[in-house]
N, C-alpha and C. Protein backbone atom coordinates (compact mmCIF):
# COMPACT_ATOMS: atom_id res chain seq x y z
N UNK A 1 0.84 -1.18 0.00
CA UNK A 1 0.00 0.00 0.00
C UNK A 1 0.89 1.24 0.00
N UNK A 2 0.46 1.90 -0.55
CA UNK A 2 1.42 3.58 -0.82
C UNK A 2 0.94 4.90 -0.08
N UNK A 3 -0.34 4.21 0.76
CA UNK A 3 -0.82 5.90 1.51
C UNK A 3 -1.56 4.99 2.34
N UNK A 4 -1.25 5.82 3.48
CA UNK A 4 -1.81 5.31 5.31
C UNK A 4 -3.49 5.60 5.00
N UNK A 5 -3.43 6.44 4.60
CA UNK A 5 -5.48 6.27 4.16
C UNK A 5 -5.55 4.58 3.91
N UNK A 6 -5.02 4.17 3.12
CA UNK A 6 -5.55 2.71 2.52
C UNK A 6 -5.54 1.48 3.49
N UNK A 7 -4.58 1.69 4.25
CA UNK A 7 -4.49 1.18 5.46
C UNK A 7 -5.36 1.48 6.33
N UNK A 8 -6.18 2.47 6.83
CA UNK A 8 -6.88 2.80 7.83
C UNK A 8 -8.50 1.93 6.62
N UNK A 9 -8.07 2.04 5.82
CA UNK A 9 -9.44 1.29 4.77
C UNK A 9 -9.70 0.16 5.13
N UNK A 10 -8.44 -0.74 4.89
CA UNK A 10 -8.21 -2.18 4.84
C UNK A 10 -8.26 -2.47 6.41
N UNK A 11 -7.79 -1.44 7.72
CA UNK A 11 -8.16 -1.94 9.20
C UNK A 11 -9.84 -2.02 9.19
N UNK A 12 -10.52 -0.89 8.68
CA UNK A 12 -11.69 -0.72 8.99
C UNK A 12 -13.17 -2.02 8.44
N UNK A 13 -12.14 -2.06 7.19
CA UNK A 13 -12.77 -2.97 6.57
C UNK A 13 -12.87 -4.61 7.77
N UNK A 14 -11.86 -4.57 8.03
CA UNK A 14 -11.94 -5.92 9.31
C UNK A 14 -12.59 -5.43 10.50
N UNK A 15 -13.07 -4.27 10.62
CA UNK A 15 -14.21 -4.07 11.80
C UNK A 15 -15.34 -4.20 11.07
N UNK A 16 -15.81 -3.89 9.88
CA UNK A 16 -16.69 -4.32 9.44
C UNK A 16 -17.22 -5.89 9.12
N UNK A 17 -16.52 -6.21 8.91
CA UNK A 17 -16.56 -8.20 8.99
C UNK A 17 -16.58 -8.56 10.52
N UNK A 18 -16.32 -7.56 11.29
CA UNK A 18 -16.02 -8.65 12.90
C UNK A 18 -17.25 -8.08 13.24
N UNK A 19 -18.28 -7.39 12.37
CA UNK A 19 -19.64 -7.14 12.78
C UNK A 19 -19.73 -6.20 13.50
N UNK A 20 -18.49 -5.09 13.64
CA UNK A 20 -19.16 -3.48 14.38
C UNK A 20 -20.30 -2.97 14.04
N UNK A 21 -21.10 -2.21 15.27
CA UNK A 21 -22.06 -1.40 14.57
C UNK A 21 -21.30 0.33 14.91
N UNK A 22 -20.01 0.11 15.30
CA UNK A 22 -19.91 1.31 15.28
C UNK A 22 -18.19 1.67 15.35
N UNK A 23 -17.68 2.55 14.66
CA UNK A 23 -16.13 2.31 14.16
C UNK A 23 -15.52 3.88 14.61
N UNK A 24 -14.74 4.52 15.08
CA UNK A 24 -14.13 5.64 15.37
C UNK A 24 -12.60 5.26 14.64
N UNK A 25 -12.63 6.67 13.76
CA UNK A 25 -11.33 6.46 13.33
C UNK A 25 -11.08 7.87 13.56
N UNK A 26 -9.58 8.00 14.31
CA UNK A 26 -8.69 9.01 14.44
C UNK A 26 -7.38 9.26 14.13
N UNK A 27 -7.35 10.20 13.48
CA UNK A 27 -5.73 10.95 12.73
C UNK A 27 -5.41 12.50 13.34
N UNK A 28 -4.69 11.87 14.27
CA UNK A 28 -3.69 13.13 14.82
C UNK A 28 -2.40 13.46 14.32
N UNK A 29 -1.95 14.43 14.01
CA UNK A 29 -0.71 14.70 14.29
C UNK A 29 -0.29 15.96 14.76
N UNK A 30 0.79 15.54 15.14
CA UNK A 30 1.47 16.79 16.44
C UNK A 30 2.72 17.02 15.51
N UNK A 31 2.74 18.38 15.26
CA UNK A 31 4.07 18.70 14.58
C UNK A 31 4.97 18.73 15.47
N UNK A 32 4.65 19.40 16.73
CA UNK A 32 5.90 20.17 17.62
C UNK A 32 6.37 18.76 18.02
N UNK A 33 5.90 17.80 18.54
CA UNK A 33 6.34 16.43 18.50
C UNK A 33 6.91 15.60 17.55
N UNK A 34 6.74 15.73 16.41
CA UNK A 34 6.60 15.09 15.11
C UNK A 34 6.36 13.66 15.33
N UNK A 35 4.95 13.75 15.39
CA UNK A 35 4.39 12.48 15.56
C UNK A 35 2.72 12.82 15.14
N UNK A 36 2.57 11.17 14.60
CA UNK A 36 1.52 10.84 13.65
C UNK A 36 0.64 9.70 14.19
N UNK A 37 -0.31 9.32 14.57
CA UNK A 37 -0.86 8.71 15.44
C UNK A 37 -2.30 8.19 14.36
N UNK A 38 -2.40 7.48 14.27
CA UNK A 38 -3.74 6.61 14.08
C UNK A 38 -4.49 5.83 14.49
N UNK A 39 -5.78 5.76 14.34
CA UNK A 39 -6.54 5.02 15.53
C UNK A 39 -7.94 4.10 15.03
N UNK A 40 -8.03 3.07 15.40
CA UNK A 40 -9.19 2.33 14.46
C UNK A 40 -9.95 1.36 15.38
N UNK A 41 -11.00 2.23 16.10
CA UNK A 41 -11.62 1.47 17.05
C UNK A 41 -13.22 1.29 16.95
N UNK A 42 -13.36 0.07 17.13
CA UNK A 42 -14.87 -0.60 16.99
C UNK A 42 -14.97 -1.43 18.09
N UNK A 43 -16.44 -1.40 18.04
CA UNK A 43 -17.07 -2.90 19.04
C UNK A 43 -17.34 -4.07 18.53
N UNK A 44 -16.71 -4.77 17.88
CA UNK A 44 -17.21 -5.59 16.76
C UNK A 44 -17.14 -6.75 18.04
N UNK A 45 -16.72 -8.37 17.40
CA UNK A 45 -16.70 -9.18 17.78
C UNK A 45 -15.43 -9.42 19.03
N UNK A 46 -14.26 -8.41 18.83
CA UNK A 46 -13.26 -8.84 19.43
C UNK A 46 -12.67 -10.06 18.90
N UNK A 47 -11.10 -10.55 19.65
CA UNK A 47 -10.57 -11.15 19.76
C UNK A 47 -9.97 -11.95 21.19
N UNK A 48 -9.47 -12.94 20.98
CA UNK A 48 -9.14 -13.74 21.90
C UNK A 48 -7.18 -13.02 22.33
N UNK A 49 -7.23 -12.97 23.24
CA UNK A 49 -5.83 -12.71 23.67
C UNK A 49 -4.89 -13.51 22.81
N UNK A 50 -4.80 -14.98 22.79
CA UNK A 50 -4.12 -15.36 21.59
C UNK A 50 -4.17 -15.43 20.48
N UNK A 51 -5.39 -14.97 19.84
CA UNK A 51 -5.24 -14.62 18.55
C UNK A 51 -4.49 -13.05 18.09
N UNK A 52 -5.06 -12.49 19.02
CA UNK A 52 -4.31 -10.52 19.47
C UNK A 52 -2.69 -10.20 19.42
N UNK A 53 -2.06 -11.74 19.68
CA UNK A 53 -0.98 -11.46 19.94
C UNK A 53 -0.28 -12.29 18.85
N UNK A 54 -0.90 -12.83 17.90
CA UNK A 54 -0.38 -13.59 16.61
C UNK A 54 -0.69 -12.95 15.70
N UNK A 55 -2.37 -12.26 15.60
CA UNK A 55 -2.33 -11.31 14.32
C UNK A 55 -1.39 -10.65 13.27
N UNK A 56 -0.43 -9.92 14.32
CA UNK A 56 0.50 -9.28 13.26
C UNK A 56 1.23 -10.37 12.39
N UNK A 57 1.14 -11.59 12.37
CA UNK A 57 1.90 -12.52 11.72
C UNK A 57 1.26 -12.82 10.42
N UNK A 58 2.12 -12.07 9.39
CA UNK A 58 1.14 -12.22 8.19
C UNK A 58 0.33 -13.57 7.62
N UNK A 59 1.19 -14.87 8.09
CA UNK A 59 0.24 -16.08 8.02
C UNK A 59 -0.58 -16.11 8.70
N UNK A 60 -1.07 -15.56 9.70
CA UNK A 60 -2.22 -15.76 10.51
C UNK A 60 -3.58 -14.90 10.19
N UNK A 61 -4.97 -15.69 9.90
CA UNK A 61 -5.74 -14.77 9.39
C UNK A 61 -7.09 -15.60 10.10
N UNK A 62 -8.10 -14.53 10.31
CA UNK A 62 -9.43 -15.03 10.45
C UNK A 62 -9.83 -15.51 9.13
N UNK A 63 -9.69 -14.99 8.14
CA UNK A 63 -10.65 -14.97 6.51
C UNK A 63 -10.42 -16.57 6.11
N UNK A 64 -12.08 -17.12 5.52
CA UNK A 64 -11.28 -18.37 4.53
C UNK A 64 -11.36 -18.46 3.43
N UNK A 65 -11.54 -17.01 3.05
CA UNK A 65 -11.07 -17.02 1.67
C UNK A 65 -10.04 -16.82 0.91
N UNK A 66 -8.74 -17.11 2.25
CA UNK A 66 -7.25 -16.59 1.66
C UNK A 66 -6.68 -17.30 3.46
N UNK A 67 -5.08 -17.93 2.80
CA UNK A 67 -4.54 -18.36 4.41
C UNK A 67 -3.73 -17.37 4.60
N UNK A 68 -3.79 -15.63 3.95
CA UNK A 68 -2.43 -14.88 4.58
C UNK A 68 -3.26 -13.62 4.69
N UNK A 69 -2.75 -12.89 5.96
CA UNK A 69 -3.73 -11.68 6.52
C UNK A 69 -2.59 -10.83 6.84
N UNK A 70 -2.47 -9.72 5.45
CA UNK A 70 -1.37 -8.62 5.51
C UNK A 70 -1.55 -7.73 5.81
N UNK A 71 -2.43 -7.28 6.02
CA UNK A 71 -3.11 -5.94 6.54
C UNK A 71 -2.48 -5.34 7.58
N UNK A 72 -2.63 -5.96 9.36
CA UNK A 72 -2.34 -5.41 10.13
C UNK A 72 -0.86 -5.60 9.74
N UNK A 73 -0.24 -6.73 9.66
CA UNK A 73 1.40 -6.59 9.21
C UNK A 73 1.83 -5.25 8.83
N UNK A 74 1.30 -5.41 7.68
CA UNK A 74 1.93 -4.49 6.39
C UNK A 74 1.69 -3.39 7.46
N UNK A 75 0.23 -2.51 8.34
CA UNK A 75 0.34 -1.67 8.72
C UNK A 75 1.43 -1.09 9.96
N UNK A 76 1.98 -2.68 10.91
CA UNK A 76 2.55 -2.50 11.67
C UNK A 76 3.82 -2.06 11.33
N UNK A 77 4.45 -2.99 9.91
CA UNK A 77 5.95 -2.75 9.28
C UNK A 77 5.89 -1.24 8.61
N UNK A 78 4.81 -0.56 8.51
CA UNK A 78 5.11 1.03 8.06
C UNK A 78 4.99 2.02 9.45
N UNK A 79 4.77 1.82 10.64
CA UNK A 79 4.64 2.72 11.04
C UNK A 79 6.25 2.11 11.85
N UNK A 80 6.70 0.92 12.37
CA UNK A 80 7.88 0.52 12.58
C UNK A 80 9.02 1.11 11.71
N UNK A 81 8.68 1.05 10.54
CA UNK A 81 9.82 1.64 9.49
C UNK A 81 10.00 3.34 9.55
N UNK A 82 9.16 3.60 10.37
CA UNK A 82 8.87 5.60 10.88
C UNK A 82 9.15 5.69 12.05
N UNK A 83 10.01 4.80 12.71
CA UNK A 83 10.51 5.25 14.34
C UNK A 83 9.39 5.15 15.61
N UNK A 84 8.06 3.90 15.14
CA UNK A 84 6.88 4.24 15.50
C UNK A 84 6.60 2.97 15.65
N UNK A 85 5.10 2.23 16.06
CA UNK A 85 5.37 1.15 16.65
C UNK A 85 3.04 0.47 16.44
N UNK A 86 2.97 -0.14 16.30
CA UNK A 86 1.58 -0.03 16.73
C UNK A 86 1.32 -1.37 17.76
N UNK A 87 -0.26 -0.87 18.59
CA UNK A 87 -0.22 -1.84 19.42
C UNK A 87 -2.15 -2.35 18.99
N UNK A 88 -2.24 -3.46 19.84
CA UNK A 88 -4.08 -3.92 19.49
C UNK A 88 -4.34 -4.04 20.86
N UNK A 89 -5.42 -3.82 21.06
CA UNK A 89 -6.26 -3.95 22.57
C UNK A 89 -7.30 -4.68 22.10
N UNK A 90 -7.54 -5.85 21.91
CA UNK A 90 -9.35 -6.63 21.92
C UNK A 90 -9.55 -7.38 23.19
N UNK A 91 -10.78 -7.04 23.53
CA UNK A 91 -11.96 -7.99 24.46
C UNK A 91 -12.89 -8.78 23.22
N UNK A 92 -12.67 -10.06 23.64
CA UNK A 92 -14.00 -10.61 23.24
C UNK A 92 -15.50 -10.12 23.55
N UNK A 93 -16.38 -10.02 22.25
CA UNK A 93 -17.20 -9.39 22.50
C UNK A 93 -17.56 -7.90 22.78
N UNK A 94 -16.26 -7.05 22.88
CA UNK A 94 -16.16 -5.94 23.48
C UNK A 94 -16.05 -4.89 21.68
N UNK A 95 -15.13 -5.40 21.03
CA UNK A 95 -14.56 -4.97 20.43
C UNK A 95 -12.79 -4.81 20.28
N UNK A 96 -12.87 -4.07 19.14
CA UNK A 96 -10.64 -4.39 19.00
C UNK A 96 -10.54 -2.57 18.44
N UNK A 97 -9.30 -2.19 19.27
CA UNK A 97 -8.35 -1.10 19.19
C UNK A 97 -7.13 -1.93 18.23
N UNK A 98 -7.19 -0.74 17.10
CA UNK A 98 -5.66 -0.47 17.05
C UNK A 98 -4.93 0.95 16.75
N UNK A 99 -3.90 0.74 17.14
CA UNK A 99 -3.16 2.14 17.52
C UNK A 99 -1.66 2.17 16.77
N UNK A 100 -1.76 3.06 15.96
CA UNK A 100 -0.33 2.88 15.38
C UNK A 100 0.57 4.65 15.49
N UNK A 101 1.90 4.53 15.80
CA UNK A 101 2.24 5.60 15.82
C UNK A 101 3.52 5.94 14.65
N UNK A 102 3.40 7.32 14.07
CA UNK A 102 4.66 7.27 13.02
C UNK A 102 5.98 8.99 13.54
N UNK A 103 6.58 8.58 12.93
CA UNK A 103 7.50 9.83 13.20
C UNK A 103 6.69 10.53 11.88
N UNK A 104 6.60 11.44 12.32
CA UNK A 104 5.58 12.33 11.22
C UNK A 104 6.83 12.90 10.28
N UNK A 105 7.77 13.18 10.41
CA UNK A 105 8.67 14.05 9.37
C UNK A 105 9.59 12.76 8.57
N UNK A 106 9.41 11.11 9.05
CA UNK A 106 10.58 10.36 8.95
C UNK A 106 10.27 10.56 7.50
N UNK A 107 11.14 9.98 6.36
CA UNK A 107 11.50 9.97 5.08
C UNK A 107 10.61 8.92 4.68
N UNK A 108 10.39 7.82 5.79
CA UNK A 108 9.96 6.80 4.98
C UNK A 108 8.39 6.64 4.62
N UNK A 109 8.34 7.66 5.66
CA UNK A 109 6.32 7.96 6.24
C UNK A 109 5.72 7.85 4.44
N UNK A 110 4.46 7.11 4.86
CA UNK A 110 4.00 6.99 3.39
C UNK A 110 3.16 8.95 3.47
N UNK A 111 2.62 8.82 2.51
CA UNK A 111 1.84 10.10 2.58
C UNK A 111 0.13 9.45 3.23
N UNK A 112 0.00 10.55 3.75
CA UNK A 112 -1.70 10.31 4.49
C UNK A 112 -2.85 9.75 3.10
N UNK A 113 -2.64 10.71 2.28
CA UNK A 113 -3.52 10.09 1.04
C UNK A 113 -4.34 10.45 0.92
N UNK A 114 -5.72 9.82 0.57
CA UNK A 114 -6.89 11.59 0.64
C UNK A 114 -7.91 10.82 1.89
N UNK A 115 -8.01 11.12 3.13
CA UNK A 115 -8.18 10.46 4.30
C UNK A 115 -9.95 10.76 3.92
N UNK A 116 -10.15 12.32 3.16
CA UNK A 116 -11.72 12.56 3.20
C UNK A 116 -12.70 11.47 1.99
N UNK A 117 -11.60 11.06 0.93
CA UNK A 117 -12.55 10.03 0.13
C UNK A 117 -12.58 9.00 1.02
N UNK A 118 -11.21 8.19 2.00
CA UNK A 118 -11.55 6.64 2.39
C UNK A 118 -12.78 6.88 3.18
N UNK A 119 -12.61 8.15 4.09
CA UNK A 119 -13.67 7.81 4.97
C UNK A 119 -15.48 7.79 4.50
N UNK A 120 -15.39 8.87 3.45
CA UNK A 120 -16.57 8.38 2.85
C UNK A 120 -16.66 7.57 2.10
N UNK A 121 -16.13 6.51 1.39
CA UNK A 121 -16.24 5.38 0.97
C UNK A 121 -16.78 4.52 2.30
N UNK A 122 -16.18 4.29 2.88
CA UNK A 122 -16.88 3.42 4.25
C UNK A 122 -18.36 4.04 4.68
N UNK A 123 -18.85 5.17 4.60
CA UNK A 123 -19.40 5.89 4.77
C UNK A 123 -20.71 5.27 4.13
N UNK A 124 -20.38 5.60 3.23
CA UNK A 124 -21.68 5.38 1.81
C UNK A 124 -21.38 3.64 1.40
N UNK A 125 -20.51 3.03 1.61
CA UNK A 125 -20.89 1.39 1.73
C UNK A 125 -21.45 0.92 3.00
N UNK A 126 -21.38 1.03 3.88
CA UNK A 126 -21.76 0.69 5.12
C UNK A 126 -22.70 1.54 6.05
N UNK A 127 -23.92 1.98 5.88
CA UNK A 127 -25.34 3.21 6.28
C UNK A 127 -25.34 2.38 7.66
N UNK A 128 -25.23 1.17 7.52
CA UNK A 128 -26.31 0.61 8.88
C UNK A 128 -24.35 0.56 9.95
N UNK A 129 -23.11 0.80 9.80
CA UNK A 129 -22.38 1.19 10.66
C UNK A 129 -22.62 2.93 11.15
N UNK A 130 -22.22 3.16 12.62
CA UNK A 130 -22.28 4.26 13.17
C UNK A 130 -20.82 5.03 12.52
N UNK A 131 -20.42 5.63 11.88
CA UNK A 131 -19.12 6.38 11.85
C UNK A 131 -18.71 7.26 12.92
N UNK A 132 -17.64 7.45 13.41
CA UNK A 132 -17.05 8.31 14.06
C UNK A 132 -15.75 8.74 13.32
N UNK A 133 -15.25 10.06 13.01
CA UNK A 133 -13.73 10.22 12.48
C UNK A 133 -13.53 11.60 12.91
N UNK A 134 -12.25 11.57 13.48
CA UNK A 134 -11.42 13.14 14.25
C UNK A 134 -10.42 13.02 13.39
N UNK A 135 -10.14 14.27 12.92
CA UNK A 135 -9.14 14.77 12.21
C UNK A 135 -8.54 15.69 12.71
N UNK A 136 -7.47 15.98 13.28
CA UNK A 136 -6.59 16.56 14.14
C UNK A 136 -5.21 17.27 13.59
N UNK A 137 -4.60 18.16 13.87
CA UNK A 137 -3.31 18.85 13.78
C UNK A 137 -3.19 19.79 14.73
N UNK A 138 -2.22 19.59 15.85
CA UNK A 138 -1.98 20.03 16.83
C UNK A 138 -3.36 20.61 17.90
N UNK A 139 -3.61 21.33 17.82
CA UNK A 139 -5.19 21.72 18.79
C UNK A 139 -5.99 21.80 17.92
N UNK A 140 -5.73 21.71 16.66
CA UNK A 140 -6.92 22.32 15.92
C UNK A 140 -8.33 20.73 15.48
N UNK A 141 -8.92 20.61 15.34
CA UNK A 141 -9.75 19.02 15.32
C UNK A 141 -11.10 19.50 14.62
N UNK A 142 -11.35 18.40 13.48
CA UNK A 142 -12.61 18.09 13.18
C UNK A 142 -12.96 16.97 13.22
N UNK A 143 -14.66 16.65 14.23
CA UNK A 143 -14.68 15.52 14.02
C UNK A 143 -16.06 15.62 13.68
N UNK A 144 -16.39 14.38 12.93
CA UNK A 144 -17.88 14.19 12.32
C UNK A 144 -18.39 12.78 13.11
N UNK A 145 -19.74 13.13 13.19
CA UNK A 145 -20.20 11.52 13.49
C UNK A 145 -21.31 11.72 12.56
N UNK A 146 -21.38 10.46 11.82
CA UNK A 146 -22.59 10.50 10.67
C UNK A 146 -23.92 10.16 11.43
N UNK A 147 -24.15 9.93 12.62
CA UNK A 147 -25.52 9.55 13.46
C UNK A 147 -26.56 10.81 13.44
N UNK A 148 -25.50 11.83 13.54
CA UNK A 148 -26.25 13.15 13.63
C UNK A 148 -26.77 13.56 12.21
N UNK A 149 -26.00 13.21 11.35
CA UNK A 149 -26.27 13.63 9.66
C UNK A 149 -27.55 12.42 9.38
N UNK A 150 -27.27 11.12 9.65
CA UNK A 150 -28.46 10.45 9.27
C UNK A 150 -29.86 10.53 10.06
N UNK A 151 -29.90 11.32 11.19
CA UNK A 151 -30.99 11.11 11.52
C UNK A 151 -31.19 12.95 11.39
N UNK A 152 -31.34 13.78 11.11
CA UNK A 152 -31.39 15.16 10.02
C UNK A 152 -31.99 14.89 8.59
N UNK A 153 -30.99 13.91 7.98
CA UNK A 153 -31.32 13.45 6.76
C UNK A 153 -32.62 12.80 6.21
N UNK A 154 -33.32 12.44 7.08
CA UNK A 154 -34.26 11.33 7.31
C UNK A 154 -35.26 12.22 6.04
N UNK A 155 -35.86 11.65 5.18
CA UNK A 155 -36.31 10.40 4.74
C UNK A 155 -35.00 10.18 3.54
N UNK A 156 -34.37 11.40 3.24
CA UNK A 156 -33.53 10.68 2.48
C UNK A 156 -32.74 9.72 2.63
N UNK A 157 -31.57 8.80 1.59
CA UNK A 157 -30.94 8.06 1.74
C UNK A 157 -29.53 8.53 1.81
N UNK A 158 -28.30 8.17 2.39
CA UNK A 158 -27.13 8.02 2.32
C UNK A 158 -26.66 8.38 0.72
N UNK A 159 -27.20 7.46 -0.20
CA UNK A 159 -26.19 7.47 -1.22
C UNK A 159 -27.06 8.51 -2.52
N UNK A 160 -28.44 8.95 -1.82
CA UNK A 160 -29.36 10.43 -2.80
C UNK A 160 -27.89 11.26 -3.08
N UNK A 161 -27.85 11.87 -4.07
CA UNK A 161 -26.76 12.76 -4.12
C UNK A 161 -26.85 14.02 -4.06
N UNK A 162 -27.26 14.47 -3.28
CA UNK A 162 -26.99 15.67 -2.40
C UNK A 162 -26.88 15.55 -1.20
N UNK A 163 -27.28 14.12 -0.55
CA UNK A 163 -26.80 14.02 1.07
C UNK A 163 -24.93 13.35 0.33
N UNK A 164 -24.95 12.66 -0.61
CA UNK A 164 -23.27 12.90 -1.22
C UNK A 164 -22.55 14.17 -1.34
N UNK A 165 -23.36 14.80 -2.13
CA UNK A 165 -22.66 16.46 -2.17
C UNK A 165 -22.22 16.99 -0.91
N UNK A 166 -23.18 17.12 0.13
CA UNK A 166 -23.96 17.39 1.84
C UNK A 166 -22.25 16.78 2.30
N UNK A 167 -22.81 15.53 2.20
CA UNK A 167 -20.83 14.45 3.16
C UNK A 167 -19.58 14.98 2.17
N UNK A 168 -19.58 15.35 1.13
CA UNK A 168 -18.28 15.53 0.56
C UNK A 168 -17.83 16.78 0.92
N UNK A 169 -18.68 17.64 1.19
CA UNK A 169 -18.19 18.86 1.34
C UNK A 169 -17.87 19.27 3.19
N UNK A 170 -18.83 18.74 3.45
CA UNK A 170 -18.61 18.91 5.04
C UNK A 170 -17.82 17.95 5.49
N UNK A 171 -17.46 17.12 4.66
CA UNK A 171 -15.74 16.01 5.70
C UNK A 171 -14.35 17.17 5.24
N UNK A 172 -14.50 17.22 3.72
CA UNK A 172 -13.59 17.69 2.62
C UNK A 172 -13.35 19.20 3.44
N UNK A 173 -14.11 19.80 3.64
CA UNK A 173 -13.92 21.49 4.48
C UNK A 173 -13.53 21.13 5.50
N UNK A 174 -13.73 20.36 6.36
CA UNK A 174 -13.37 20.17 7.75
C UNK A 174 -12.32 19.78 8.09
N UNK A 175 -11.84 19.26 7.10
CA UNK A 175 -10.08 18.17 7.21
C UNK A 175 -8.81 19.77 6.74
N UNK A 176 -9.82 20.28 5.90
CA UNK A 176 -9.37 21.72 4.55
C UNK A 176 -9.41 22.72 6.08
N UNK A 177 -10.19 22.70 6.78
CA UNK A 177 -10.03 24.21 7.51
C UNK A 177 -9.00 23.89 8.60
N UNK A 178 -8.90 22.57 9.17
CA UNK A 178 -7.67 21.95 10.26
C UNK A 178 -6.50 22.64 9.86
N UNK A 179 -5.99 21.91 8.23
CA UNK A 179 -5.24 22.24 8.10
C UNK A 179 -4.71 23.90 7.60
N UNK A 180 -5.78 24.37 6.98
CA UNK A 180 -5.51 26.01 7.00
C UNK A 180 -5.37 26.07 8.19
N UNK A 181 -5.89 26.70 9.27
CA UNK A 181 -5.49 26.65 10.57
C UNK A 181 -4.08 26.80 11.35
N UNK A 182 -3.34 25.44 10.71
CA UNK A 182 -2.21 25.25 11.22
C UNK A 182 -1.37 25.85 10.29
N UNK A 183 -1.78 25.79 9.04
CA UNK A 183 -0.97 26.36 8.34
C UNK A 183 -0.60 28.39 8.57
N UNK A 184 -1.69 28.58 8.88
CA UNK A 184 -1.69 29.87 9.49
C UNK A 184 -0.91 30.25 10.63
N UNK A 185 -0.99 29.35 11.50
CA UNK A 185 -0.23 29.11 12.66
C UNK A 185 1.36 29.10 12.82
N UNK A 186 1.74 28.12 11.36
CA UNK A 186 3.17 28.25 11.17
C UNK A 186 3.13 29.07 10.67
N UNK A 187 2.98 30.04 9.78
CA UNK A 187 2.84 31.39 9.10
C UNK A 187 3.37 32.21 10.44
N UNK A 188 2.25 32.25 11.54
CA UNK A 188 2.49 33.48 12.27
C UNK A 188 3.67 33.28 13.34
N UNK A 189 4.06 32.15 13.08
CA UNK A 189 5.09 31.95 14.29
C UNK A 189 6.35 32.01 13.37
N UNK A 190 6.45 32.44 11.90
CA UNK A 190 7.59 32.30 11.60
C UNK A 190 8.15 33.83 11.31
């Protein structure tokens, strides 16, 4: 994979199979730290402590439609390759955390990617999941929860296109004004 968006796709996508009804995804980063933080948490089915602690092993997979599960790997070996590390928290039944951290300036950091299409792709495939997503740079934060947009929306549908127009513009501005923001910020401090 070539952009941490696709990765936060391919985690989310396995909360969606472990049967979440409800997924929070968060992207921080802290410049003055230089650090990059991602976050992909649901209540789905959980995991078993020993499966939690084999996952990252790319032969090891729930799916049987394939015996190799690269996903969390691949995600763990990019944020490792950035001076950074990720960890999983599951309860059975509870749901599964994962948490990955990157050196935000390292060379090797993939690029973020366009974080406002993945998330509405999950968005508009999945109506009957709850979304949660914070988008962050230093203090500045947008976060959306689509619970509030779908029940506003009501009688329309998710994928009518103007509740599309409606989500593209209000994720797309919100991620767009964070970063003006900061960008202003380094402006005035320089």
């Amino acid at each position: 994979m070539r952009e941490l968006s696709l990765h936060i796709l391919d985690i989310a996508e396995n909360s969606i199979s472990a049967g979440a009804t409800r997924v929070e995804i968060k992207v921080k980063r802290d410049i003055l730290k230089d650090e990059l933080w991602i976050s992909i948490k649901d209540n789905g089915k959980g995991m078993a402590e020993e499966l939690t602690k084999m996952v990252t092993n790319p032969f090891v997979t729930t799916r049987t439609s394939r015996k190799v599960g690269l996903g969390i790997p691949m995600f763990k070996q990019a944020a490792e390759s950035c001076k950074g590390y990720l960890t999983i928290h599951s309860q059975l039944s509870r749901g599964t955390e994962i948490l990955a951290k990157f050196q935000n300036s390292h060379i090797n950091r993939m690029p973020l990617g366009n974080i406002s299409d993945t998330f509405l792709s999950l968005l508009l495939a999945t109506p009957n999941v709850n979304w949660v997503f914070s988008y962050q740079v230093n203090d500045e934060i947008f976060i959306f929860d689509d619970a509030e947009v779908k029940e506003a929306m009501e009688p329309l549908h998710l994928t009518d296109y103007r509740v599309i127009s409606y989500l593209t513009n209000t994720i797309q501005n919100g991620i767009n004004e964070v970063n003006q923001a900061v960008k202003g910020e380094i402006n005035a401090n320089n």
